[in-house]
C-alpha atoms as a PDB file:
ATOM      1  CA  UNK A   1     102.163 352.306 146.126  1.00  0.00           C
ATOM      2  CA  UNK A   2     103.856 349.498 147.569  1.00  0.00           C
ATOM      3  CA  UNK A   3     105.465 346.725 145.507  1.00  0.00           C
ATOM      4  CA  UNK A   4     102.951 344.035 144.982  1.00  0.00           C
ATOM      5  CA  UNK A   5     105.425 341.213 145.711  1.00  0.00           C
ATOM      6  CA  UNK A   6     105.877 342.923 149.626  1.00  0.00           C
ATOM      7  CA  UNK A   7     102.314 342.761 150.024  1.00  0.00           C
ATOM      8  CA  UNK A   8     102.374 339.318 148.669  1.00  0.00           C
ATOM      9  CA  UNK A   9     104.495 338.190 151.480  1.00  0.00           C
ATOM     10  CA  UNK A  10     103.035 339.788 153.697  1.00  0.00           C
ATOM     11  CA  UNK A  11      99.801 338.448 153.462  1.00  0.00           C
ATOM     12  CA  UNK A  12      98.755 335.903 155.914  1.00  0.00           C
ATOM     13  CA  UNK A  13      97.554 333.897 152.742  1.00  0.00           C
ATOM     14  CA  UNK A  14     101.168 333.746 151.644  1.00  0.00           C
ATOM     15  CA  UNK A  15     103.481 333.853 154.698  1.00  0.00           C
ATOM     16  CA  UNK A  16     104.738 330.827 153.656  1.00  0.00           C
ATOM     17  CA  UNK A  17     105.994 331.715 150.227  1.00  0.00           C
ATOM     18  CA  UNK A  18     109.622 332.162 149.344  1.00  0.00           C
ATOM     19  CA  UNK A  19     111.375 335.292 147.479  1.00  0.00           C
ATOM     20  CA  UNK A  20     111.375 332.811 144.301  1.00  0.00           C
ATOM     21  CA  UNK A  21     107.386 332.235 144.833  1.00  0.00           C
ATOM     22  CA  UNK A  22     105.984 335.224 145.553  1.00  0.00           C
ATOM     23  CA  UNK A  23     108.052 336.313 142.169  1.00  0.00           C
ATOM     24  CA  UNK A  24     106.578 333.349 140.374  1.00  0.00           C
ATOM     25  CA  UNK A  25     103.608 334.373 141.512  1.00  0.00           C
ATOM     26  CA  UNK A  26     103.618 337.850 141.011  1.00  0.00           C
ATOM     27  CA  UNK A  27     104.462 337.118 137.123  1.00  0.00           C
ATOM     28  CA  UNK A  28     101.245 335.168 137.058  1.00  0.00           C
ATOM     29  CA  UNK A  29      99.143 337.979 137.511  1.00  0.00           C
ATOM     30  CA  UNK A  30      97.852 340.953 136.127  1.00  0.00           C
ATOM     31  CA  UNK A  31      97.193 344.425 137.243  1.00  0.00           C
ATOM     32  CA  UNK A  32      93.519 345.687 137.563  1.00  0.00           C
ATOM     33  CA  UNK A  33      92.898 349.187 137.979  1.00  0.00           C
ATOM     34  CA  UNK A  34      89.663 351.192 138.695  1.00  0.00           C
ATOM     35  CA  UNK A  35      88.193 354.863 139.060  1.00  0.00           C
ATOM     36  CA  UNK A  36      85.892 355.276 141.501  1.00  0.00           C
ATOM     37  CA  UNK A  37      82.680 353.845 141.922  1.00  0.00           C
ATOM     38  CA  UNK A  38      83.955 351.235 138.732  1.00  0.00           C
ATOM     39  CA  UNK A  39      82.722 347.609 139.476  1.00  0.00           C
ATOM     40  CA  UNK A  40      85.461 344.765 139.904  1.00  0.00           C
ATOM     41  CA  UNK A  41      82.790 342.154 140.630  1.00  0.00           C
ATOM     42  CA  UNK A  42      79.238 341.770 140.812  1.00  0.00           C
ATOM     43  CA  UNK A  43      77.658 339.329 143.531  1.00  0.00           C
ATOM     44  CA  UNK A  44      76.562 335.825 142.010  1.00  0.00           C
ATOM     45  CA  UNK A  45      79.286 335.725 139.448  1.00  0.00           C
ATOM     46  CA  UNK A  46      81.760 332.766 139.524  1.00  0.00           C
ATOM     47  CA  UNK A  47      84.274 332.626 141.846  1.00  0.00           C
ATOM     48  CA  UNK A  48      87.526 332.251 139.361  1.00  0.00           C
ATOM     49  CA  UNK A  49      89.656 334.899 140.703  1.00  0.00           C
ATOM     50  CA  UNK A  50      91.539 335.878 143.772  1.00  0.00           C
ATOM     51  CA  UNK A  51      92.080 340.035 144.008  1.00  0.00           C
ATOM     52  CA  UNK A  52      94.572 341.760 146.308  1.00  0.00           C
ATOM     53  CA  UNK A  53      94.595 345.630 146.823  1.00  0.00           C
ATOM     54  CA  UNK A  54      97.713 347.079 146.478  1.00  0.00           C
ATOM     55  CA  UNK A  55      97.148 350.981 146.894  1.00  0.00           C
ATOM     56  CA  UNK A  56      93.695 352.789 148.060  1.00  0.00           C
ATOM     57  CA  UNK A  57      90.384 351.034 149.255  1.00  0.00           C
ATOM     58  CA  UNK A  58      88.005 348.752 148.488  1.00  0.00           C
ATOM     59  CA  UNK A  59      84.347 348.842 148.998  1.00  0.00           C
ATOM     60  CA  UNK A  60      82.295 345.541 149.041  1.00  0.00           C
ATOM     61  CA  UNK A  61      78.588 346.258 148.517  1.00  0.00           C
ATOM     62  CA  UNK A  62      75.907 343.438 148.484  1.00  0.00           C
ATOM     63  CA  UNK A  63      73.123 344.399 144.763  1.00  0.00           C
ATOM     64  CA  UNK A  64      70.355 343.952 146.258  1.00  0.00           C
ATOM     65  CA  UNK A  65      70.380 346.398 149.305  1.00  0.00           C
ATOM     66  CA  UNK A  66      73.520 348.320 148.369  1.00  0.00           C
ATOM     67  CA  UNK A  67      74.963 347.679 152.270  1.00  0.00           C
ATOM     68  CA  UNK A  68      78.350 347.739 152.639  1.00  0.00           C
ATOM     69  CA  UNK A  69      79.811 344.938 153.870  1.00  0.00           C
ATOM     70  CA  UNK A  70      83.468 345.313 153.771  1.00  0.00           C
ATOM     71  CA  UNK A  71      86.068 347.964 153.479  1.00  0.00           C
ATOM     72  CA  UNK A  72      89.577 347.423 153.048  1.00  0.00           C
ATOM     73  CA  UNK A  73      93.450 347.700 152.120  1.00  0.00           C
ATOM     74  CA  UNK A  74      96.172 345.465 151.367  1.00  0.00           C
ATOM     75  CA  UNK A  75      93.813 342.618 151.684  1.00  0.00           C
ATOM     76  CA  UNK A  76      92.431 339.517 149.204  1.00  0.00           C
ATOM     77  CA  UNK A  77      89.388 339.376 147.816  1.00  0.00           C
ATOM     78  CA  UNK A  78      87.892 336.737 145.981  1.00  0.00           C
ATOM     79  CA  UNK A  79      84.923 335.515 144.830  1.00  0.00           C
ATOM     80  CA  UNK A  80      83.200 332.605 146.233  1.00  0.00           C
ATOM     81  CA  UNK A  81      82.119 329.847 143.751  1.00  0.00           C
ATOM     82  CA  UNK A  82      78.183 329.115 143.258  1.00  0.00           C
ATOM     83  CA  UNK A  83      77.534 325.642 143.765  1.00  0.00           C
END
């Protein structure tokens, strides 16, 4: 598994961070893991929280038809705020 300060910087949503910020931010967050088929979010819940995947995949599903809309590594994921 890669550090999660590397894939920090090497996101395009934090080029722009320095050693010293991606560290700062880094100690900011916490680590989330899940087994398979465990829920990190459901659709329609507030958007407070930005996730980034640092080893395996991530499948994004809408609840109502179960389609997959997304699959992914090393990527953010958030969710969106309701209005």
């Amino acid at each position: 598994m890669e550090d999660a300060e590397v894939v920090l910087r090497r996101a395009p949503l934090f080029d722009g961070l320095d050693e010293e910020s991606a560290r700062a931010l880094r100690r900011q967050m916490s680590d989330v893991k899940l087994s398979r088929g465990e829920h990190l979010f459901l659709e329609g819940q507030d958007g407070d929280r930005l996730y980034v995947v640092l080893d395996g995949k991530i499948k994004l599903t809408r609840a109502a038809a179960e389609d997959v809309i997304g699959q992914c590594r090393h990527r953010c994921h958030g969710r969106r705020a309701r209005p």
